[in-house]
Each structure stands twice: as C-alpha cells, then as structure tokens.
Protein backbone atom coordinates (compact mmCIF):
# COMPACT_ATOMS: atom_id res chain seq x y z
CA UNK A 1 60.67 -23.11 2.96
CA UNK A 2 57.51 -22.30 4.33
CA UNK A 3 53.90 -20.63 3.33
CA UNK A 4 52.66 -21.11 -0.39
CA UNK A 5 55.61 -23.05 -2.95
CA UNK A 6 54.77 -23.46 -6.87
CA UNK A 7 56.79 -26.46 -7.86
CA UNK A 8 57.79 -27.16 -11.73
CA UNK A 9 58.03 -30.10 -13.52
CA UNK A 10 61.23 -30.27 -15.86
CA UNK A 11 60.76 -31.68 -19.39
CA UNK A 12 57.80 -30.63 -20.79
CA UNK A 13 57.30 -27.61 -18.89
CA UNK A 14 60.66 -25.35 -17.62
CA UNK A 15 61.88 -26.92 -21.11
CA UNK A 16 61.61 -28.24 -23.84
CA UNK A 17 62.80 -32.52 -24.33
CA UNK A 18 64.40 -33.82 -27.20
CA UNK A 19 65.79 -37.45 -26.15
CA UNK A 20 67.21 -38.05 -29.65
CA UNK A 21 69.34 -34.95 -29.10
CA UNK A 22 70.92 -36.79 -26.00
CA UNK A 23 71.12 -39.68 -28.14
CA UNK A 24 72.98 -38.80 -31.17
CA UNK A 25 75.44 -36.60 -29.15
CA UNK A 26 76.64 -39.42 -27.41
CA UNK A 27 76.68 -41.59 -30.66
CA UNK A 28 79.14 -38.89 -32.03
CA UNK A 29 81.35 -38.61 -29.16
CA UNK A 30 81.75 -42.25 -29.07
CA UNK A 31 81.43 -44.08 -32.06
CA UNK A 32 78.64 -46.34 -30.64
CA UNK A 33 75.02 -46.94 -32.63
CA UNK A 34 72.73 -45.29 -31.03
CA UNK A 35 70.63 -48.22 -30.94
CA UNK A 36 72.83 -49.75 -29.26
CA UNK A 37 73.32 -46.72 -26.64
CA UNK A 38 69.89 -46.68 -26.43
CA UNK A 39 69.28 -50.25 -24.98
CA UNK A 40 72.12 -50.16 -23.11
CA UNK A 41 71.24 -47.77 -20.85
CA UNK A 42 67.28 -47.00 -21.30
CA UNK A 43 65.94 -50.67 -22.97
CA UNK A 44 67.64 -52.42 -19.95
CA UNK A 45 66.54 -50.54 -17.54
CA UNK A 46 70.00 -48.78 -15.74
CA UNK A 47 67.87 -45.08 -16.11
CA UNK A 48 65.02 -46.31 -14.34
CA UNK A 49 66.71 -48.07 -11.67
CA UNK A 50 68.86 -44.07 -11.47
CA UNK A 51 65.39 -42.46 -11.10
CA UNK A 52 64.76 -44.33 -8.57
CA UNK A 53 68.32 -43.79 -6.58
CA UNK A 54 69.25 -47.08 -6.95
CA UNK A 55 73.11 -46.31 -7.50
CA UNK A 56 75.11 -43.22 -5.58
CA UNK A 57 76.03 -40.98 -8.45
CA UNK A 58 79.61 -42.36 -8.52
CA UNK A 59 78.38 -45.46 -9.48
CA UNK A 60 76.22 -44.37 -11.89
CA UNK A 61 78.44 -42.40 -13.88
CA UNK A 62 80.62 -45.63 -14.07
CA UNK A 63 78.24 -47.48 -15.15
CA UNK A 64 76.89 -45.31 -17.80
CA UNK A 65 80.91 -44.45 -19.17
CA UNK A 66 81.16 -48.22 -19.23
CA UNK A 67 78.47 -48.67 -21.60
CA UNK A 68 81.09 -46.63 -24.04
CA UNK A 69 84.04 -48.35 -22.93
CA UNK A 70 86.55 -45.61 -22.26
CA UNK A 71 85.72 -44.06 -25.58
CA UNK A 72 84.09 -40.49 -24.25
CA UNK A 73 84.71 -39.23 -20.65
CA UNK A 74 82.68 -38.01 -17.75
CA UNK A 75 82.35 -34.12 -19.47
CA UNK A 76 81.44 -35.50 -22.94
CA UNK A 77 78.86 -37.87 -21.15
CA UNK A 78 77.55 -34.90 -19.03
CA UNK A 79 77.30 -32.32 -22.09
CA UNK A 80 75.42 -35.46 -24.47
CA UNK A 81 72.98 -35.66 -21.38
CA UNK A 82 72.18 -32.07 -21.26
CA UNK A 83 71.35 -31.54 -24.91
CA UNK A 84 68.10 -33.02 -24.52
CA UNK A 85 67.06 -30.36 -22.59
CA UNK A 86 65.97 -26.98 -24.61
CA UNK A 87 65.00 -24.43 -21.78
CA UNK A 88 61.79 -22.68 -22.59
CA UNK A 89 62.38 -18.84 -21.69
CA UNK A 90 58.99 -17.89 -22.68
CA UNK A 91 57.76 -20.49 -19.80
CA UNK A 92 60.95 -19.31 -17.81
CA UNK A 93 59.47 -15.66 -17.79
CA UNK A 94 56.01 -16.49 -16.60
CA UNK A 95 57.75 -18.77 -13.69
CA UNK A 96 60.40 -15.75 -12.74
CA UNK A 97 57.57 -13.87 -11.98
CA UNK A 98 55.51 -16.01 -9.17
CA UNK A 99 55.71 -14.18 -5.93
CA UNK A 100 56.66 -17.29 -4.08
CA UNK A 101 59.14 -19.77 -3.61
CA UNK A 102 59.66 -22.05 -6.68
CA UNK A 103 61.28 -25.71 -6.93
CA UNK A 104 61.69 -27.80 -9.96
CA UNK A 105 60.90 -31.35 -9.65
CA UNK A 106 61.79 -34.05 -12.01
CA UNK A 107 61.92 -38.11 -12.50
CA UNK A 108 65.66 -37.90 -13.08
CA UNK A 109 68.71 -39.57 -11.72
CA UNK A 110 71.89 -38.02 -10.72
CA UNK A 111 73.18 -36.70 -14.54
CA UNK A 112 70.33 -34.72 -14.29
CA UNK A 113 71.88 -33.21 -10.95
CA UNK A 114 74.96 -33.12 -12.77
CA UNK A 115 73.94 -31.15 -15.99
CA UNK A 116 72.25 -28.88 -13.39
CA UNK A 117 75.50 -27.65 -12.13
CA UNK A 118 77.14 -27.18 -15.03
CA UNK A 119 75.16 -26.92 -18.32
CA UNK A 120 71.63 -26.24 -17.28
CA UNK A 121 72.59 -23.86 -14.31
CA UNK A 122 70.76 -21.15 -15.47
CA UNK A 123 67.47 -23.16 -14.40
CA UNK A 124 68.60 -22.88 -10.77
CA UNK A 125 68.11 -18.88 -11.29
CA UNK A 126 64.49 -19.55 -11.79
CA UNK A 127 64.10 -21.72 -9.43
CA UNK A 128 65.09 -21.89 -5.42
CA UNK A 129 65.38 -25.84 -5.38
CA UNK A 130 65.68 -28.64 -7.80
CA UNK A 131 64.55 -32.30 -6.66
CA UNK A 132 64.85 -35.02 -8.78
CA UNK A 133 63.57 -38.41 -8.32
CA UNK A 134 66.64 -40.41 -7.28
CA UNK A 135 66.79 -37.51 -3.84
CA UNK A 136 63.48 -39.29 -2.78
CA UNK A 137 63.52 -42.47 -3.98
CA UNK A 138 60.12 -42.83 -5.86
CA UNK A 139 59.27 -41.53 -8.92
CA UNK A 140 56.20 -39.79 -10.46
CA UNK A 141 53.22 -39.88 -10.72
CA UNK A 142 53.12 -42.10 -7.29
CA UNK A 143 51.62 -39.99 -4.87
CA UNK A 144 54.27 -41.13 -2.24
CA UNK A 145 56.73 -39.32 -4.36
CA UNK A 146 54.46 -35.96 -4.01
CA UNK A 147 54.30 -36.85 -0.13
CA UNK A 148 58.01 -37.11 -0.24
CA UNK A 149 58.24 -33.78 -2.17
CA UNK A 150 56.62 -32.07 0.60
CA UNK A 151 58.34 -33.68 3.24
CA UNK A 152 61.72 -32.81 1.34
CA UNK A 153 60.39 -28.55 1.16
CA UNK A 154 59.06 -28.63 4.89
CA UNK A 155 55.93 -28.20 3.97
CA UNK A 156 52.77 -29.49 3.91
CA UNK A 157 51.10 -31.06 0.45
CA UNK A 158 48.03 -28.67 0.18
CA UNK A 159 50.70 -25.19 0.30
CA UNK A 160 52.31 -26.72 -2.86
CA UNK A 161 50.73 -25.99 -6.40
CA UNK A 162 52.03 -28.73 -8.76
CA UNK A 163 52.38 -27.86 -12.52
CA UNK A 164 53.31 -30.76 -14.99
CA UNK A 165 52.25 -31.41 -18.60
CA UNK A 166 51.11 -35.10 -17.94
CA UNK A 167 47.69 -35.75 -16.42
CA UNK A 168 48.76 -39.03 -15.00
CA UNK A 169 51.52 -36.53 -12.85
CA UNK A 170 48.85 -33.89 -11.78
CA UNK A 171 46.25 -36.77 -10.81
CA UNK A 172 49.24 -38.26 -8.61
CA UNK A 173 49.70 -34.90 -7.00
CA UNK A 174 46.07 -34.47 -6.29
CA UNK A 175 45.70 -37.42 -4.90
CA UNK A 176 48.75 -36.59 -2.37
CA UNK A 177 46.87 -33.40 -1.16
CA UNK A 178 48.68 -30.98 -3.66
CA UNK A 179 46.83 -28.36 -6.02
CA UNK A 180 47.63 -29.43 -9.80
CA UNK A 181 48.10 -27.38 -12.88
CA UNK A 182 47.98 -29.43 -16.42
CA UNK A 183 50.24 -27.28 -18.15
CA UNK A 184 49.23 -26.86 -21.71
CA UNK A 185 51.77 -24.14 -22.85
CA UNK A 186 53.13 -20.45 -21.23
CA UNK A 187 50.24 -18.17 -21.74
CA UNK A 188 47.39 -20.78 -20.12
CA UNK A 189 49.96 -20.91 -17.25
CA UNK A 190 50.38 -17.45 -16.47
CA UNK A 191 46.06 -17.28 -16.69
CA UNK A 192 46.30 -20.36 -13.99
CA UNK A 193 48.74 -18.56 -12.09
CA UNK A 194 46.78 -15.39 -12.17
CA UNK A 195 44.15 -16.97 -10.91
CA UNK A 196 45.45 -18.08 -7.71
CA UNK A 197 46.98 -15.11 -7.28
CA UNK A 198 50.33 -16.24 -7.36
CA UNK A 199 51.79 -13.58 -9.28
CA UNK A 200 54.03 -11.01 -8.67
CA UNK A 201 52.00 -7.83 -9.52
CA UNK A 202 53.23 -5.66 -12.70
C-alpha cells in the first residue's frame, strides 16, 4: 500500500460487540457454564496471551477445544466466536465509500482470523486488509503496536488516519505519529471523513 490508508478498528466501530453472545453460544454447544467458559479462557488469561501471538493458531485452537473437552468441535467453536460480532452496515456504508485504501485493525488472536474467513468474510469486502494483534505481536493502545501497523502496510505512521471508539486507542495512535478519529457513531464519522477529504465524491 502506499499514499493516504484509513484504518478501522473492529468492535466498536466496523461492528457492533456482544461478548455474552460468544459466551452463551458456546455454553449451548457444549454443555459447559458459562462461568466456567468464561474463566477458562478470558479470567486466566489464554485470550490475552492469543492477542498477543503467544501460540501459532494450531495451538490455540487446541487449547481453546480443550477447555470443552471434546464436547463441540473446531466449526462450533469458530461459529460461537463469531456471534459476538454484529457488523454495523450503516458504519459499513460510510467506510465503503473512502477513496482510499482501508485496513481493519483489531486486538484479536487467531479465531478472530478464523471467523474472518468464514463467518465474518463480508468485512474483508470493506476492507483491503485485516491485522489483528497476534500478526504484530503487541496489542493496543501501545504505540509500538501503531508503529508496527505501519510497518506491516508499508507505510509511514502520519499517511494513516486511525479511527477507534476508545480514547486510550486514538491517544496511542497519536502518540505513534498517526492522525486519530474518536469514533462516536456513523454520521460524526462520515463529517470527520469529510473533512479530510477522504471521501469518495457523490
């Protein structure tokens, strides 16, 4: 990639997050509690250590389908993972329409990667590149992980504009050399995105 890039965070802004979804999808495809589930794999820290790339994906996906033991397979696993994400087309729209390249990146391990080539495929129509966490191994809102980012696209921090719904994120960006947009729902992004001028025109 090269010139101007607008890069997307995932939950939050390309769509909509609902963990408990996630949650209670994989409590009814394997019997488990779901508080249970949850500490096994969130409370003891096996996601973070994924965001970070800490495990190649084959290892992760054993580890997570041992939490159930043997009860649900690698599909069932993958599907529970994507419901928590609801894309936003209304947000989808405004980000079709930016005359430049567009990436998605997300603090995510590799069942994010997964659920992106299967069940949340679609996103990778509105976007040109998806990088999640685990490709770079540092997460948001560390400003190495923005320096990374750019390192990843080819491109220099200060071509990228940044959008993400968590200050804490944008202030990490900014601090890495990148323009930031707080994103505080579709129609103030499409003003932002006016403004810069990165809009296709009507």
């Amino acid at each position: 990639m090269s010139g101007e890039i607008v890069v997307f965070d995932l939950a939050g802004v390309l769509c909509r997050f609902h963990p408990e979804r996630r949650l209670a999808g994989l409590s009814a495809a394997s019997g488990g509690r779901p508080s249970e589930i949850e500490e096994a794999i969130w409370g003891s820290g096996l996601d973070a250590r994924a965001e970070l790339g800490d495990f190649a994906p084959p290892d992760l996906y054993q580890r997570l389908l041992a939490v159930f033991e043997g009860e649900i397979g690698f599909e069932q696993l993958r599907a529970a993972w994507a419901a928590a994400f609801e894309i936003d087309e209304e947000v989808c729209r405004v980000a079709r329409a930016v005359r430049v390249p567009r990436c998605l990146f997300t603090n995510n391990g590799p069942m994010l990667t997964a659920c992106l080539d299967q069940e949340l495929r679609s996103l990778l129509e509105v976007v040109e590149r998806a990088v999640c966490s685990w490709q770079l191994g540092v997460r948001k809102p560390d400003r190495e992980a923005f320096l990374r980012l750019a390192a990843e696209l080819g491109v220099r921090p200060s071509v990228i504009t940044f959008v993400d719904d968590t200050a804490a994120n944008c202030r990490g960006a900014e601090e890495a050399g990148l323009r930031a947009i707080h994103f505080e729902g579709p129609a103030a992004l499409r003003s932002d995105l006016e403004k810069l001028g990165l809009l296709a025109s009507p």
